[in-house]
C-alpha atoms as a PDB file:
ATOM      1  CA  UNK A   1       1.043  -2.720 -24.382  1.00  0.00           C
ATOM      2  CA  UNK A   2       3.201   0.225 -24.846  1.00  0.00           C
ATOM      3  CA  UNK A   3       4.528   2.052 -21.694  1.00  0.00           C
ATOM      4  CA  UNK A   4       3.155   5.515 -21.086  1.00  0.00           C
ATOM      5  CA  UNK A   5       5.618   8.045 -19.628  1.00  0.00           C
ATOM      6  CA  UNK A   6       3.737   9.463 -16.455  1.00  0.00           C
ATOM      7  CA  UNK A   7       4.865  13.056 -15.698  1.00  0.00           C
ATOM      8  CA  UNK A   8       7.630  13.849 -13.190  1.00  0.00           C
ATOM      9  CA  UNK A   9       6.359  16.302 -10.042  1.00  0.00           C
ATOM     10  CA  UNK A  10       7.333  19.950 -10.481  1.00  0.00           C
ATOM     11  CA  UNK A  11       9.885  21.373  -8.230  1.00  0.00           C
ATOM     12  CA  UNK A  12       8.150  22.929  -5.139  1.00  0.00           C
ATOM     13  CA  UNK A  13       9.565  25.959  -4.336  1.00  0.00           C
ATOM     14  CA  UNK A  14       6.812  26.678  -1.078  1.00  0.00           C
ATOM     15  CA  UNK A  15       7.257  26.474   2.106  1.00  0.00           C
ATOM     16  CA  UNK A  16       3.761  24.761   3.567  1.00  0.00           C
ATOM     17  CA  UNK A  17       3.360  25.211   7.204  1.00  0.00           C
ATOM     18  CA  UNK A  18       4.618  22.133   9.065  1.00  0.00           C
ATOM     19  CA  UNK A  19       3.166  20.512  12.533  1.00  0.00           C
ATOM     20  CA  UNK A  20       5.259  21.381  15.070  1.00  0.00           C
ATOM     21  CA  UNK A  21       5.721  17.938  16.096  1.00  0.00           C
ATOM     22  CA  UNK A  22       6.582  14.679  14.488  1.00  0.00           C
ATOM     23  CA  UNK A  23       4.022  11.996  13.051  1.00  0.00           C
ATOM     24  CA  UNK A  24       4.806   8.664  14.146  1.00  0.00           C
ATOM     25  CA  UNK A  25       3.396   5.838  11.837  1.00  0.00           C
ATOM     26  CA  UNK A  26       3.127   2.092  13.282  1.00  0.00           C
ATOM     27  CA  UNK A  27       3.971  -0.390  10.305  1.00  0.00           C
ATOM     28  CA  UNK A  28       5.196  -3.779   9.944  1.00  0.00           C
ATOM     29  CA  UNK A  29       7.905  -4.614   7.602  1.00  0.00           C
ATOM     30  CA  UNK A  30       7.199  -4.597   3.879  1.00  0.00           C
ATOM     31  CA  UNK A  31       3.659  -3.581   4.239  1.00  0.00           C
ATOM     32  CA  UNK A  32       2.094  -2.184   1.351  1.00  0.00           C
ATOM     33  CA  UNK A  33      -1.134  -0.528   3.215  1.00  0.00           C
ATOM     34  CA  UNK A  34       1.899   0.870   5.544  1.00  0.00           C
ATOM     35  CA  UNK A  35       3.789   2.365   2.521  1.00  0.00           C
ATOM     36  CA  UNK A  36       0.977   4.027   1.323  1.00  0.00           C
ATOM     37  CA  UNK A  37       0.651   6.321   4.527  1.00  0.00           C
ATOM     38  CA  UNK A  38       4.366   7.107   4.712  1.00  0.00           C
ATOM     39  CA  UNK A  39       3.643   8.186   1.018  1.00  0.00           C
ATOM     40  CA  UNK A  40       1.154  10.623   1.758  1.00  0.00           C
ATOM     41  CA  UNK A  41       3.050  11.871   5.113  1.00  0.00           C
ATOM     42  CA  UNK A  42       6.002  12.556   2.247  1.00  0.00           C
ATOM     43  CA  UNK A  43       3.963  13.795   0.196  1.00  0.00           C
ATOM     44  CA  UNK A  44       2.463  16.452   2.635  1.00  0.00           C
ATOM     45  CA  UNK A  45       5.797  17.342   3.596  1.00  0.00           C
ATOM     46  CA  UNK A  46       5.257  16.351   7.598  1.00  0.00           C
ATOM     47  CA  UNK A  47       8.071  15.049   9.119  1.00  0.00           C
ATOM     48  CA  UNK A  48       7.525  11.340  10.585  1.00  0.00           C
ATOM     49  CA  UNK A  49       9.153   8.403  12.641  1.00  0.00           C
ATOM     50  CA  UNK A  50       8.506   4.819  11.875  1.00  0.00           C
ATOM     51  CA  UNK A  51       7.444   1.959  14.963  1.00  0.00           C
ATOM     52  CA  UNK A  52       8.131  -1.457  13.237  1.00  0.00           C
ATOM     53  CA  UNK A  53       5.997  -3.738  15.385  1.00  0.00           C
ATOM     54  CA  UNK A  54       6.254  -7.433  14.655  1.00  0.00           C
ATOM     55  CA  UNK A  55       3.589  -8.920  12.186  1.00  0.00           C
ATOM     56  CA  UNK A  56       1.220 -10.847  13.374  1.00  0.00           C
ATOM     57  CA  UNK A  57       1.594  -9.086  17.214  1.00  0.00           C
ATOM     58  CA  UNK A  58       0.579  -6.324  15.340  1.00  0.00           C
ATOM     59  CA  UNK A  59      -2.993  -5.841  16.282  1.00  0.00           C
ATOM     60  CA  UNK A  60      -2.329  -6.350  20.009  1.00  0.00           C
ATOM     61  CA  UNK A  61       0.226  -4.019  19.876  1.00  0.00           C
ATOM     62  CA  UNK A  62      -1.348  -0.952  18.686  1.00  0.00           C
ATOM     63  CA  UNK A  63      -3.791  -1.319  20.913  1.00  0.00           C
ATOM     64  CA  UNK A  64      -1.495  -1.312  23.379  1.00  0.00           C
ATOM     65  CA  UNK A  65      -0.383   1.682  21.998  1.00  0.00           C
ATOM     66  CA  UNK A  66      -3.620   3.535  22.479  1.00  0.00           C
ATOM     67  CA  UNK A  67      -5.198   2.993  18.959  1.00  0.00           C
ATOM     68  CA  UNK A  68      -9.094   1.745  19.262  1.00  0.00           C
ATOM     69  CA  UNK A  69      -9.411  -0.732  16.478  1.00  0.00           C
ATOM     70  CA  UNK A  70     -12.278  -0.420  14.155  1.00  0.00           C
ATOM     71  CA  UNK A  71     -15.958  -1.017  14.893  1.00  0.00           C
ATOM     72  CA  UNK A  72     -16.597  -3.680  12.395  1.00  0.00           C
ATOM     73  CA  UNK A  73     -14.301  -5.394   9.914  1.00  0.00           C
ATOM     74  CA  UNK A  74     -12.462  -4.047   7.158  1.00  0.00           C
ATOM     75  CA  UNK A  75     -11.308  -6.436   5.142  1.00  0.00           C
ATOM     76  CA  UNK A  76     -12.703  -9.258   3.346  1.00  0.00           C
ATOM     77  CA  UNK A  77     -11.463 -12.258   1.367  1.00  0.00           C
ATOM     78  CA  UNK A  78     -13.718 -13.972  -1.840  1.00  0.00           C
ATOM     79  CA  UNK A  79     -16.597 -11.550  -0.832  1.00  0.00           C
ATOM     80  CA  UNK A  80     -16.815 -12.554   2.990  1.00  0.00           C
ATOM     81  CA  UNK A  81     -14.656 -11.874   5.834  1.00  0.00           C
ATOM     82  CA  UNK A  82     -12.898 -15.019   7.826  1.00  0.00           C
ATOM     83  CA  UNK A  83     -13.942 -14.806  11.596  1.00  0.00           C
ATOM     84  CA  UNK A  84     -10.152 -14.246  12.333  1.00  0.00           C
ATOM     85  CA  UNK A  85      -9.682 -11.658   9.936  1.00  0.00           C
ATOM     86  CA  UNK A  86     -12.627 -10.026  11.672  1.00  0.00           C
ATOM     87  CA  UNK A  87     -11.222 -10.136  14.783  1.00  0.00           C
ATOM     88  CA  UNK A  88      -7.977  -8.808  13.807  1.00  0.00           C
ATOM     89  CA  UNK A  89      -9.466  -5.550  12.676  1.00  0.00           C
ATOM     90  CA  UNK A  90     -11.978  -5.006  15.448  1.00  0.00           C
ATOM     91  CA  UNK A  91      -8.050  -5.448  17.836  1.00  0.00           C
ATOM     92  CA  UNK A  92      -6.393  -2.876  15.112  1.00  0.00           C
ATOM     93  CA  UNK A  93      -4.689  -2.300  12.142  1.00  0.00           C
ATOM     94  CA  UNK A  94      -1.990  -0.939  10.701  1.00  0.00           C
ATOM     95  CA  UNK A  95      -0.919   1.770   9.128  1.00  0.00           C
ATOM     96  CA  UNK A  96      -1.518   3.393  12.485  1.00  0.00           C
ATOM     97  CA  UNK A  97      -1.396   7.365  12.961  1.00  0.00           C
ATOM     98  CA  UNK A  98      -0.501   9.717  15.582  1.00  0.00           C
ATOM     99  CA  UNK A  99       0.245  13.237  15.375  1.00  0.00           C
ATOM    100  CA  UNK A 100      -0.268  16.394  17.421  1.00  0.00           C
ATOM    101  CA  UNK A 101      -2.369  13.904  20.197  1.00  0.00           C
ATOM    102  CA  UNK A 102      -4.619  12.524  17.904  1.00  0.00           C
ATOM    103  CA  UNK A 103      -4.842   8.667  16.750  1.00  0.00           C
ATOM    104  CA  UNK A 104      -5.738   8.055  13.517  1.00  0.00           C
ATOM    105  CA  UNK A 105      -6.196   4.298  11.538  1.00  0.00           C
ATOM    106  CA  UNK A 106      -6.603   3.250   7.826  1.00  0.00           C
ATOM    107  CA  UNK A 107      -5.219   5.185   4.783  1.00  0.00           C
ATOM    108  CA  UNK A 108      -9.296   6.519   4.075  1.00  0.00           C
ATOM    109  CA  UNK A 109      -9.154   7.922   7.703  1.00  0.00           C
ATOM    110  CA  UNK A 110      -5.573   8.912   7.497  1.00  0.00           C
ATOM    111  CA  UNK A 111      -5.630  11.114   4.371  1.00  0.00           C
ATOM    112  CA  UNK A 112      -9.023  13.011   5.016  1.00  0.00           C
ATOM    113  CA  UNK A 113      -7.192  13.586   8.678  1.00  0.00           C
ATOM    114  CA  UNK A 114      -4.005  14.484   6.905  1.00  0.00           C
ATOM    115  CA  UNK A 115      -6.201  17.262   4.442  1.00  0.00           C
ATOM    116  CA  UNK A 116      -7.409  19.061   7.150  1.00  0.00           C
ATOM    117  CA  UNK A 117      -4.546  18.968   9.233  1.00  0.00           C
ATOM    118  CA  UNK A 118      -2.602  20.397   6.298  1.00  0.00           C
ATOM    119  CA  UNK A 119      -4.319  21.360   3.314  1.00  0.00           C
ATOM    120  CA  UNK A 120      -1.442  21.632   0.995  1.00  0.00           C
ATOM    121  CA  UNK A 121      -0.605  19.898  -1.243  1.00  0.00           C
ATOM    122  CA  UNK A 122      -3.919  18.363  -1.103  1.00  0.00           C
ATOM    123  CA  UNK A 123      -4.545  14.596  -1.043  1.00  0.00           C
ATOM    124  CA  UNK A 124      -8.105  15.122  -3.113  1.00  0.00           C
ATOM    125  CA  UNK A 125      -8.703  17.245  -5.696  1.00  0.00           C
ATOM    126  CA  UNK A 126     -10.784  20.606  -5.476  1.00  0.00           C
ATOM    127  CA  UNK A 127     -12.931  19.643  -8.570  1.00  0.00           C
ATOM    128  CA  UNK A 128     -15.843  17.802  -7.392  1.00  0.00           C
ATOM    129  CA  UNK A 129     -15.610  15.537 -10.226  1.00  0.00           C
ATOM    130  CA  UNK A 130     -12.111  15.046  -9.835  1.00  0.00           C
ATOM    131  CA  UNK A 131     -12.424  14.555  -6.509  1.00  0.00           C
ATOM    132  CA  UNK A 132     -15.115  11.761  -6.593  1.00  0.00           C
ATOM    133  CA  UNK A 133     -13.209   9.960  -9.513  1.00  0.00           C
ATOM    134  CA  UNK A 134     -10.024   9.909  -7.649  1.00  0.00           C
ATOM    135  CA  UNK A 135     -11.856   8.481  -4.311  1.00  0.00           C
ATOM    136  CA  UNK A 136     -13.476   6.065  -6.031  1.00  0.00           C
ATOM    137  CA  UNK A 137     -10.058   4.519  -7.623  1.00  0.00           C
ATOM    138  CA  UNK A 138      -8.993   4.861  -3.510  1.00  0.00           C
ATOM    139  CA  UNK A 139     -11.131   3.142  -2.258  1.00  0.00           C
ATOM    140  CA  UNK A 140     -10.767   0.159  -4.996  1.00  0.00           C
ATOM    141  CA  UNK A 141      -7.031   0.455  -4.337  1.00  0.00           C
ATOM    142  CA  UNK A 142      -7.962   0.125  -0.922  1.00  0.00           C
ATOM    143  CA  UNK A 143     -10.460  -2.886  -0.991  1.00  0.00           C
ATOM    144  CA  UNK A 144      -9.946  -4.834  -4.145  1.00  0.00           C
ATOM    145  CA  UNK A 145      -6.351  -4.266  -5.309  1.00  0.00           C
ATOM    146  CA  UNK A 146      -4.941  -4.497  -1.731  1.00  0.00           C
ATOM    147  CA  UNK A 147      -5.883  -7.777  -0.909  1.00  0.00           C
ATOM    148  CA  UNK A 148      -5.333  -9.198  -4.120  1.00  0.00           C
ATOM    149  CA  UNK A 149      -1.736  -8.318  -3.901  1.00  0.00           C
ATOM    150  CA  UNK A 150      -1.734  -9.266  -0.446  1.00  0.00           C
ATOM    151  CA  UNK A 151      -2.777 -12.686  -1.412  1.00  0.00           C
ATOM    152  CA  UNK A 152      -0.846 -12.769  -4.642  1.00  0.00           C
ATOM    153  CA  UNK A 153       2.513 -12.467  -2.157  1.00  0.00           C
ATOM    154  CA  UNK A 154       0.981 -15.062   0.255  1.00  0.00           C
ATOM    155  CA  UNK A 155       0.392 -17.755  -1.952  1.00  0.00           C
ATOM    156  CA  UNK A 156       3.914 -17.611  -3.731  1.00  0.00           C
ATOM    157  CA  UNK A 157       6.618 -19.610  -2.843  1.00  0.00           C
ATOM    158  CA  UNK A 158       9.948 -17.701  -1.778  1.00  0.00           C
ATOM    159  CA  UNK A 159      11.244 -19.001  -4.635  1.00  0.00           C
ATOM    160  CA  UNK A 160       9.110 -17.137  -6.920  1.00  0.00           C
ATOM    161  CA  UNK A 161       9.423 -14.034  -5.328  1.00  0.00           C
ATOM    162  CA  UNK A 162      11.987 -11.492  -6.246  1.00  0.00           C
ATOM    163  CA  UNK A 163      15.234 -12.122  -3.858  1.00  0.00           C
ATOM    164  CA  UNK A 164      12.895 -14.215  -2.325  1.00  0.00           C
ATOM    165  CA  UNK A 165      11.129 -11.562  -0.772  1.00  0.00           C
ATOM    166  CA  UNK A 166      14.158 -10.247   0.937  1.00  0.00           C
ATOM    167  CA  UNK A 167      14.073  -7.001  -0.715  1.00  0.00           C
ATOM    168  CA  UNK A 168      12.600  -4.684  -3.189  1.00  0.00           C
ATOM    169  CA  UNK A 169      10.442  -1.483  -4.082  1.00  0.00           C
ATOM    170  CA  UNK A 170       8.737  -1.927  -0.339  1.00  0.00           C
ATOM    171  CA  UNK A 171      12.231  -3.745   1.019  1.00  0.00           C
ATOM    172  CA  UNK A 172      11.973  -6.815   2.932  1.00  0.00           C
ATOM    173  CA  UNK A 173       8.623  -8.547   3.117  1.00  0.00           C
ATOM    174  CA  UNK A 174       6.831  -9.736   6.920  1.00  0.00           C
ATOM    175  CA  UNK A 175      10.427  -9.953   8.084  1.00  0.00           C
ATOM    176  CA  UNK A 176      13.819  -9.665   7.530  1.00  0.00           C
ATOM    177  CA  UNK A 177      15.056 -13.027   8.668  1.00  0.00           C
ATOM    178  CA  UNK A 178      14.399 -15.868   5.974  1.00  0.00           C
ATOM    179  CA  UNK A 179      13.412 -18.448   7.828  1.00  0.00           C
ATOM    180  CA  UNK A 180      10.504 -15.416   9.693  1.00  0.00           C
ATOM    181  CA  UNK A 181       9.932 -14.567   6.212  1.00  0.00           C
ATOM    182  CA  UNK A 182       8.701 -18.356   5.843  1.00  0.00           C
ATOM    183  CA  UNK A 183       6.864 -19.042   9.010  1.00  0.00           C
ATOM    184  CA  UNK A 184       4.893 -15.617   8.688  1.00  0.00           C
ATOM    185  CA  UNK A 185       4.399 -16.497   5.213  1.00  0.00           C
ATOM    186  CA  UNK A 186       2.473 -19.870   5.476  1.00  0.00           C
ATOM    187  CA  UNK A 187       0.451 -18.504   8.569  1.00  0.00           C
ATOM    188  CA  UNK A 188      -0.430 -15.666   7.125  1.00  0.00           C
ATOM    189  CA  UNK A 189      -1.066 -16.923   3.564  1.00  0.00           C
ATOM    190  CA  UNK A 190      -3.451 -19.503   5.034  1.00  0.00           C
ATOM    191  CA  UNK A 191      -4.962 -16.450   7.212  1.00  0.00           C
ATOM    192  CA  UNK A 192      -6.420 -15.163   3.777  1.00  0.00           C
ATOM    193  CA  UNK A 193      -6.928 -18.682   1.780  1.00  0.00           C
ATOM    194  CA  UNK A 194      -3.523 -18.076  -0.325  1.00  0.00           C
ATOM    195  CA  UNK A 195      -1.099 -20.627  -1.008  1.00  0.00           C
ATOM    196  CA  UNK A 196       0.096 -23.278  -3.484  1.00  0.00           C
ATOM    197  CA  UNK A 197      -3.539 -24.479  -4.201  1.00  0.00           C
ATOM    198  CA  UNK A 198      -4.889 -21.380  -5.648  1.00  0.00           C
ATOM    199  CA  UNK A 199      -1.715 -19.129  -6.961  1.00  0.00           C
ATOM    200  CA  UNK A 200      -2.278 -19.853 -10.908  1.00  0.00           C
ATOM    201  CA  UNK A 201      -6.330 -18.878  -9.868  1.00  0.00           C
ATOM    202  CA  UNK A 202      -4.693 -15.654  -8.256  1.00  0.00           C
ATOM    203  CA  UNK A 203      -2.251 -14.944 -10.669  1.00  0.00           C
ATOM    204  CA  UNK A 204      -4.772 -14.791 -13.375  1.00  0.00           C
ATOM    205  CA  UNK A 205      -6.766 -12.357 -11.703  1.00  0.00           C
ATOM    206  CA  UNK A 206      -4.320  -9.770 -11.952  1.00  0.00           C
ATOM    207  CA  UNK A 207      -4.387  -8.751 -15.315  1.00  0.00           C
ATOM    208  CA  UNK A 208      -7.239  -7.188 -15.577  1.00  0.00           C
ATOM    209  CA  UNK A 209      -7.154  -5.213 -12.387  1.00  0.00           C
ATOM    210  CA  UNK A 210      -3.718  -3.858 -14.177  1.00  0.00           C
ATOM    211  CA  UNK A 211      -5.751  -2.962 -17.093  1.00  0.00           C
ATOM    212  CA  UNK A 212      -8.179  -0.607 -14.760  1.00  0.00           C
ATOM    213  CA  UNK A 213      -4.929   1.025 -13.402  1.00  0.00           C
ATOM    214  CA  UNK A 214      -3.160   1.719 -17.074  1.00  0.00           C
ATOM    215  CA  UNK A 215      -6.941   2.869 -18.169  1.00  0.00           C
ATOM    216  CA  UNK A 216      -7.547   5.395 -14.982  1.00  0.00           C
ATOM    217  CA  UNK A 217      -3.456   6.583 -15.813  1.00  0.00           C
ATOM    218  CA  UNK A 218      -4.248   7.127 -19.587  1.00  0.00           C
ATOM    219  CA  UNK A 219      -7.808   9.187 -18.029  1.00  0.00           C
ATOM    220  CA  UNK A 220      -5.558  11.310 -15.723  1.00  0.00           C
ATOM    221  CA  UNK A 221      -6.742   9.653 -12.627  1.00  0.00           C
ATOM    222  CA  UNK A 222      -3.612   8.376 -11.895  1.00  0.00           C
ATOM    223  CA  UNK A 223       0.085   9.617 -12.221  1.00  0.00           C
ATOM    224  CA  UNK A 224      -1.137  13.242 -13.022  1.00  0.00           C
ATOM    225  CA  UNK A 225       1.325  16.219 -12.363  1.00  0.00           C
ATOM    226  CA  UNK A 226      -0.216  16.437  -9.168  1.00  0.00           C
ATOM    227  CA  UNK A 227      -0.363  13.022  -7.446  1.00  0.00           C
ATOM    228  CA  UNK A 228      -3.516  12.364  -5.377  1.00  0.00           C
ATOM    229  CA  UNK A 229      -4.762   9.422  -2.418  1.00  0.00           C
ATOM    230  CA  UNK A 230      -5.430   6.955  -5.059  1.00  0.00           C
ATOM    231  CA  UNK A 231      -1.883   7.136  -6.942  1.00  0.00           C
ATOM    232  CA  UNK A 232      -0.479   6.698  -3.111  1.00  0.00           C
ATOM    233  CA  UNK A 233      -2.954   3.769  -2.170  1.00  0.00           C
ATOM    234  CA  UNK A 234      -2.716   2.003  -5.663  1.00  0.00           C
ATOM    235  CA  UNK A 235       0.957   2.193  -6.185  1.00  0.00           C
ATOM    236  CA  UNK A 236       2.380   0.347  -3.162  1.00  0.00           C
ATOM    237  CA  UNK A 237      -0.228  -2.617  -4.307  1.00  0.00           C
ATOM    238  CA  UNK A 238       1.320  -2.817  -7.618  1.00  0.00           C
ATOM    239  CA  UNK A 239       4.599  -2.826  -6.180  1.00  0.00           C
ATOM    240  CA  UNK A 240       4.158  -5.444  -3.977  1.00  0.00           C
ATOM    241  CA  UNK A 241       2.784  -7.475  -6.687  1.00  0.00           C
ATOM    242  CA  UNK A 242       6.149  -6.810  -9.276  1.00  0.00           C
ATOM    243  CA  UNK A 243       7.657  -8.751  -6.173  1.00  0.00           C
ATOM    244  CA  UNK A 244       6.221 -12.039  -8.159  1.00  0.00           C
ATOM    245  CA  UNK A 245       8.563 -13.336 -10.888  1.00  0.00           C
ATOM    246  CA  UNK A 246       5.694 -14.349 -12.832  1.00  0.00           C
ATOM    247  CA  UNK A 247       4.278 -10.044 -13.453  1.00  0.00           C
ATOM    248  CA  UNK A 248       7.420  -8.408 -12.865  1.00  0.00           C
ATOM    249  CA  UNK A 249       7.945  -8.013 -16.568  1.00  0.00           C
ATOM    250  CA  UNK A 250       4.238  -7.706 -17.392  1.00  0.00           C
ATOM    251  CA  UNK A 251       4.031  -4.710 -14.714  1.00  0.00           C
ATOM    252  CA  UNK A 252       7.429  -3.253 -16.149  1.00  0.00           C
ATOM    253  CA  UNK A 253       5.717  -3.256 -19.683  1.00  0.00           C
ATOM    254  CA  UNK A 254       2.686  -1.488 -18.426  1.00  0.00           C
ATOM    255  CA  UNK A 255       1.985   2.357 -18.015  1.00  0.00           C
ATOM    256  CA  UNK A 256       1.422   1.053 -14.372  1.00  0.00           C
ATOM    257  CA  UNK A 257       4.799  -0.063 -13.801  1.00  0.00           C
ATOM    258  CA  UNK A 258       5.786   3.642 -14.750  1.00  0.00           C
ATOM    259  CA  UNK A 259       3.875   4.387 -11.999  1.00  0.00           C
ATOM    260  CA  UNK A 260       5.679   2.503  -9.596  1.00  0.00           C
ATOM    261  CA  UNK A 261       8.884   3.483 -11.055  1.00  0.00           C
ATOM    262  CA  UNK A 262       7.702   7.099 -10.402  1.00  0.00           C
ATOM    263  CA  UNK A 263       6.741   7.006  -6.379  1.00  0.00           C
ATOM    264  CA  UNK A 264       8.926   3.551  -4.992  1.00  0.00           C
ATOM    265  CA  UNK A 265      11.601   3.515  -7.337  1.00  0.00           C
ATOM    266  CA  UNK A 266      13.682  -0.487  -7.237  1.00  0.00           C
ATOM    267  CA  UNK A 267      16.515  -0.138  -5.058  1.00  0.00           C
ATOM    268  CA  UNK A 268      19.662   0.386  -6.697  1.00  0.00           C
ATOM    269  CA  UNK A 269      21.264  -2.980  -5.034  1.00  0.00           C
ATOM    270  CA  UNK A 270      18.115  -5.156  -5.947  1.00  0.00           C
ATOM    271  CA  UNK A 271      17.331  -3.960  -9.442  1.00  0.00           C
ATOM    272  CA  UNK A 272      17.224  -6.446 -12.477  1.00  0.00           C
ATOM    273  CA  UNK A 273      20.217  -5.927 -14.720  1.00  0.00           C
END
């Protein structure tokens, strides 16, 4: 599949009105649901600090921090959701939000909070059409591709992963210690029913939800001039999955992996030569 050349962004020569305080964003290390709300922070021009909490403490932590959790689950795995996974979300989650007093959780709460907070440059598009075509690729990027990615990662060995997982597009995955990187690895991976048993099942999965991203960027959905909440949920997905020696070169190929190399460019010291 030839590689389709995604427009650059235009220089912005504006000065949008900035909060007069700092965001600060909870994340773990390497998270691609994390990346995609520093994204759209960047993207709306607010200034932001990061709190790297420790995955897997992670849920207990936030709410610690004054975050409510979620109602119900958010999350499922194979079309259900595992009664730990559940409980996880109803502790907290992260990417976790807080700006100007307010407390805000999950990228779909995050950017509508973000829009209103400061309009410009919008996170959804003004055209109604637009606007529902770009939050329904969101909210796939959020559900589908997310997880699938997530488990992609999990069920990999280290040794099939990209500097083992040390670094990359979203830097150093769960940890930066190696031996972390392992433990948090199988616990996780077995967390969401990933691992050795079912990676080829995984892996094969992929391409097609590629070919829904390269079709929505050839329909303008994706990597317009004007980027929108589905090119920042979708893109930290994909890059998490180019981590995998097995797609790296089948992303790079792919008017997706222009995507990727548009928003989370590889790291200079980590790139293939």
């Amino acid at each position: 599949m030839s590689r389709t050349a995604i427009p650059a962004d235009p220089v912005n020569t504006s000065h949008p009105r900035q909060p007069q305080e700092r965001a600060t964003v909870y994340v773990i290390t390497g998270s691609h649901a994390c990346r995609t709300a520093t994204l759209m922070l960047e993207h709306k021009r607010i200034p932001y600090r990061h709190v790297v909490l420790p995955s897997g403490l992670h849920p207990l932590l936030v709410r610690a921090a004054g975050f409510p959790g979620n109602r119900e689950s958010i999350r499922t795995v194979d079309g259900a959701t595992p009664p730990q996974i559940a409980v996880l979300d109803r502790l907290g989650t992260v990417p976790a939000l807080r700006l100007g007093g307010m407390r805000v959780q999950t990228n779909h709460e995050i950017a509508l909070f973000l829009d209103r907070v400061q309009p410009e440059p919008a996170l959804f598009p003004s055209d109604s059409e637009q606007r529902r075509a770009v939050a329904r690729a969101a909210t796939w990027g959020d559900k589908t591709l997310q997880m699938a990615a997530r488990r992609v990662a999990l069920a990999a060995s280290l040794d099939s992963m990209s500097l083992r997982g040390a670094d990359g597009r979203l830097g150093p995955l769960l940890a930066r210690s190696p031996w972390m990187r392992t433990l948090l690895s199988r616990n996780a991976g077995s967390l969401f029913r990933a691992g050795p048993g079912n990676e080829a099942q995984l892996l094969s999965e992929v391409p097609p939800l590629l070919d829904r991203i390269d079709a929505w960027i050839g329909d303008g959905i994706l990597g317009a001039e004007h980027l929108t909440v589905a090119d920042f949920v979708i893109a930290p997905s994909v890059a998490l999955l180019s981590y995998h020696q097995a797609l790296r070169e089948q992303i790079a190929a792919r008017p997706a992996g222009a995507l990727i190399d548009r928003l989370l460019p590889e790291p200079r010291a980590s790139a293939l030569r």
